[in-house]
N, C-alpha and C. Protein backbone atom coordinates (compact mmCIF):
# COMPACT_ATOMS: atom_id res chain seq x y z
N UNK A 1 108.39 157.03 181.85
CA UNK A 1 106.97 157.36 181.80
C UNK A 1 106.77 158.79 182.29
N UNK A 2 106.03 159.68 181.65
CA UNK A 2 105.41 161.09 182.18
C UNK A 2 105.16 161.00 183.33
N UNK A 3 105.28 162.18 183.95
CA UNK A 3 104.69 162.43 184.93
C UNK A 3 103.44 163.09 184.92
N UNK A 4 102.30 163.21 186.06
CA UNK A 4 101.17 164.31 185.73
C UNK A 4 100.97 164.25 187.06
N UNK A 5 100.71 166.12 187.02
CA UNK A 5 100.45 166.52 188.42
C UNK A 5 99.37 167.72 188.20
N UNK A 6 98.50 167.33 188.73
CA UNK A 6 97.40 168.12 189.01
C UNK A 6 96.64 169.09 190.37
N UNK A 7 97.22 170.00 190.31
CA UNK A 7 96.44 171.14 190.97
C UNK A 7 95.28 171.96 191.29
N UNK A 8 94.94 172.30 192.15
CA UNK A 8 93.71 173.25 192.10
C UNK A 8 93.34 174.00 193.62
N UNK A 9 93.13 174.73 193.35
CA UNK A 9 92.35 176.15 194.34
C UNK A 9 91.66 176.92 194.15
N UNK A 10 90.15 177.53 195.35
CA UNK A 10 89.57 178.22 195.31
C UNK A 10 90.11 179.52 194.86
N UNK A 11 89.22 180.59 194.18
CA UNK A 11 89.83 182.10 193.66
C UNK A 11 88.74 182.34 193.23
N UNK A 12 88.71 183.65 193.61
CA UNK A 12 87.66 184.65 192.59
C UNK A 12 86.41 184.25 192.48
N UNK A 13 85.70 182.82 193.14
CA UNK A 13 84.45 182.48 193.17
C UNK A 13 84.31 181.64 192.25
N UNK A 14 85.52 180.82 191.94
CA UNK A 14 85.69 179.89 190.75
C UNK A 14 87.03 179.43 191.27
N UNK A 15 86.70 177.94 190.67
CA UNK A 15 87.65 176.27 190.93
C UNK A 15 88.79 176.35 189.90
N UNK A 16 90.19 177.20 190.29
CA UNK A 16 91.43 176.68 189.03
C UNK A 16 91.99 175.61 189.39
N UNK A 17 92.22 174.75 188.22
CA UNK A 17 92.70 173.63 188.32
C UNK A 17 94.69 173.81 187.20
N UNK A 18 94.89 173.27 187.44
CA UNK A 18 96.25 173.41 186.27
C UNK A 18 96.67 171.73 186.57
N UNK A 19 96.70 171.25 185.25
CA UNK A 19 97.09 169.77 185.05
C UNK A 19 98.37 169.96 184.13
N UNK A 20 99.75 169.21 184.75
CA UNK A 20 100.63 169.69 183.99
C UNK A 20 101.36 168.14 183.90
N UNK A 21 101.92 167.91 182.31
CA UNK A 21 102.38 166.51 182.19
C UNK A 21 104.19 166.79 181.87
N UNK A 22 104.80 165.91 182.16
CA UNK A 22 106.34 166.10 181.81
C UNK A 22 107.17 165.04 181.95
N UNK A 23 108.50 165.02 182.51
CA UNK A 23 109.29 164.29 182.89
C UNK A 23 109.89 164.12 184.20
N UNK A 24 109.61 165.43 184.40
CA UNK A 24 110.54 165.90 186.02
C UNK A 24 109.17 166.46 187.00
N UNK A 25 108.49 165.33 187.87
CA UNK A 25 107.65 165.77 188.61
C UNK A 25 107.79 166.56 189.06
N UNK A 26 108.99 166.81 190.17
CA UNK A 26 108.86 168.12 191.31
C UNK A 26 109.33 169.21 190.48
N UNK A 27 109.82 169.42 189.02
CA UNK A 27 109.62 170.93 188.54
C UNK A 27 107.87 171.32 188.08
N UNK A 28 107.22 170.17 187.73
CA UNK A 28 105.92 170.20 187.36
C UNK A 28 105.02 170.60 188.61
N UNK A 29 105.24 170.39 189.33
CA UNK A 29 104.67 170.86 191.31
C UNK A 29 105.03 172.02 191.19
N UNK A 30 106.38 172.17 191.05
CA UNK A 30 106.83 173.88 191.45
C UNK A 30 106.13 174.87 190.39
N UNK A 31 106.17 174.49 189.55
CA UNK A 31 105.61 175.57 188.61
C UNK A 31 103.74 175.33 188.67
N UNK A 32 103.41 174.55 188.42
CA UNK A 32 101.99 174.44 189.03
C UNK A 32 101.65 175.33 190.45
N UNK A 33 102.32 175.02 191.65
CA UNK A 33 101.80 175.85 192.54
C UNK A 33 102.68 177.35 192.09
N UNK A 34 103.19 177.47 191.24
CA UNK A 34 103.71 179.34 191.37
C UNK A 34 102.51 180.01 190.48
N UNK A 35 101.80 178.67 189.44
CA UNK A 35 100.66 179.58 188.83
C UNK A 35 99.68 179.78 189.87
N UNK A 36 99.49 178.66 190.68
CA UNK A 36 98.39 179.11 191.91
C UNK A 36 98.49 179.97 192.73
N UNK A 37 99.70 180.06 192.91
CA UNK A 37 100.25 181.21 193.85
C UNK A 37 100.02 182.95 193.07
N UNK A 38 100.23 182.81 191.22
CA UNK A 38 99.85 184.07 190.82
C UNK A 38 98.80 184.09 190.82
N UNK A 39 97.67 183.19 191.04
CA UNK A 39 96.71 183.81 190.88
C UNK A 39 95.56 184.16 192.39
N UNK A 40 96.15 184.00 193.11
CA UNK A 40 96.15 184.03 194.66
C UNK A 40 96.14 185.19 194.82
N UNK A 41 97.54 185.89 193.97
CA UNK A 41 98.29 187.13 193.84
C UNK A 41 97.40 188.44 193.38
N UNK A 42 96.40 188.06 192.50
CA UNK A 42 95.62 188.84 191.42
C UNK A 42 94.42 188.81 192.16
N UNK A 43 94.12 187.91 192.97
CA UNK A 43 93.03 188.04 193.96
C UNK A 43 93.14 188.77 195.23
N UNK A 44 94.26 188.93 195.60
CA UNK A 44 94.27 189.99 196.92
C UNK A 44 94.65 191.42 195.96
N UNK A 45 94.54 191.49 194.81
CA UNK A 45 94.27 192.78 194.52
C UNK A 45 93.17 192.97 193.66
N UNK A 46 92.25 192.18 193.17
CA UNK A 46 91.50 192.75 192.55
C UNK A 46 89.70 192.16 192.95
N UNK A 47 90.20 191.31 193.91
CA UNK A 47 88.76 191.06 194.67
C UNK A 47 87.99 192.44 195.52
N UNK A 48 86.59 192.31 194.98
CA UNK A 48 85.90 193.25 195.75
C UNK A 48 85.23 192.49 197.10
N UNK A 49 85.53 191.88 197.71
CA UNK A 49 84.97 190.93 198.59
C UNK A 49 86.40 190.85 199.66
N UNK A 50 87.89 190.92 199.45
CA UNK A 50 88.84 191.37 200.21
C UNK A 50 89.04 192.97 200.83
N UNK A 51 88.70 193.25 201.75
CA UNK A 51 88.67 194.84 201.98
C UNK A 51 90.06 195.26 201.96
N UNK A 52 91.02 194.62 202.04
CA UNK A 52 91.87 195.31 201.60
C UNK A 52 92.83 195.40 200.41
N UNK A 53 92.10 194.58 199.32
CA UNK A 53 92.44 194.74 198.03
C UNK A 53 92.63 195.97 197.31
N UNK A 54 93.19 195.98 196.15
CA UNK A 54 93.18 197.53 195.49
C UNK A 54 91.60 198.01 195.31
N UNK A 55 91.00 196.68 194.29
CA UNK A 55 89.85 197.15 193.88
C UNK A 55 88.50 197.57 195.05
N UNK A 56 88.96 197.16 196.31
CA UNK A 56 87.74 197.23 197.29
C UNK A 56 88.23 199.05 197.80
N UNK A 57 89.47 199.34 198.23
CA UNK A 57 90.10 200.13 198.22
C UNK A 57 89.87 201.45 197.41
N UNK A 58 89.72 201.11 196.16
CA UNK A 58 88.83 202.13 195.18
C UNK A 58 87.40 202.69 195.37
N UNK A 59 86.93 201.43 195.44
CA UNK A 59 85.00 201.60 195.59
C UNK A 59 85.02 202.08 196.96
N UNK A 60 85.48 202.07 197.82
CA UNK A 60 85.30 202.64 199.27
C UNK A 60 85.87 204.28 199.75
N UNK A 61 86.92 204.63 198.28
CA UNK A 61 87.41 205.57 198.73
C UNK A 61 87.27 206.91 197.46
N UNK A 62 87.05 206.33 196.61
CA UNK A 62 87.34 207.05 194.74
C UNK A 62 86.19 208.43 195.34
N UNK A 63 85.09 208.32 196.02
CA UNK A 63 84.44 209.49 195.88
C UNK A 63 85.57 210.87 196.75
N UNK A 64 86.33 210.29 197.46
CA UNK A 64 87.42 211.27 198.34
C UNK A 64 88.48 212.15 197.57
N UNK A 65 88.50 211.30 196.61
CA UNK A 65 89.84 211.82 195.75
C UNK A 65 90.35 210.58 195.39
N UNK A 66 91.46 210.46 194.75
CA UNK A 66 92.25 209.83 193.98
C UNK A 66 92.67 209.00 194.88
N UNK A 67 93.23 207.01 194.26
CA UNK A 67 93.17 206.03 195.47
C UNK A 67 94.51 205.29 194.51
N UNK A 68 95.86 205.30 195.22
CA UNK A 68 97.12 204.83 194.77
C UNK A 68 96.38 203.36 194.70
N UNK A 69 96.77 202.85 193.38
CA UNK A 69 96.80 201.23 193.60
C UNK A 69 97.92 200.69 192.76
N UNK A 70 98.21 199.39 192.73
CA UNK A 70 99.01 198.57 192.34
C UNK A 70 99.40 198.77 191.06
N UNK A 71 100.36 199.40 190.56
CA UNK A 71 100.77 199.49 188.58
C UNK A 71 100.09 198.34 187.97
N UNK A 72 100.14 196.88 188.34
CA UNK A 72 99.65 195.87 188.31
C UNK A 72 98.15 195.57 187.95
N UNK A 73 97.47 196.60 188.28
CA UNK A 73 96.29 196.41 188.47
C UNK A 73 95.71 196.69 187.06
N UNK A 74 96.44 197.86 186.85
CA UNK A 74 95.93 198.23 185.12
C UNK A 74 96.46 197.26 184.12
C-alpha cells in the first residue's frame, strides 16, 4: 500500500503544504521537508519583513551605493 505524507509551514505570509504519495515513506519525509527547507531558504533572502535578508538589505541601503546580494536572488 502507498504511502502519503503530508507537510506544511508558515513562509512568506502564506501556508505551503507539499503532499507526497509513494512507496518508501521516510524518502517521501526527506524530500518533503528539503522542499520546506528550500523554501525557508528563499525566505531569509527575499523577505522584506527579515532585516537581514538580501531584499530588506537593498531597500535600506540601495540609496548609498550598490548592495552585494545573493547570485540567487536574481
Amino acid at each position: 500500500m502507498p504511502a502519503c505524507v503530508a507537510l506544511a509551514r508558515q513562509a512568506m505570509a502564506t501556508r505551503f503544504e507539499v503532499v507526497l504519495e509513494g512507496d518508501y515513506e521516510p524518502g517521501l519525509r526527506a524530500a518533503g521537508e528539503e522542499a520546506l527547507e528550500e523554501i525557508a531558504r528563499q525566505e531569509r533572502r527575499l523577505s522584506p519583513f527579515l532585516p537581514d535578508s538580501d531584499i530588506s538589505r537593498v531597500n535600506a541601503r540601495s540609496a548609498l551605493g550598490p548592495v552585494p546580494v545573493d547570485p540567487r536572488v536574481f
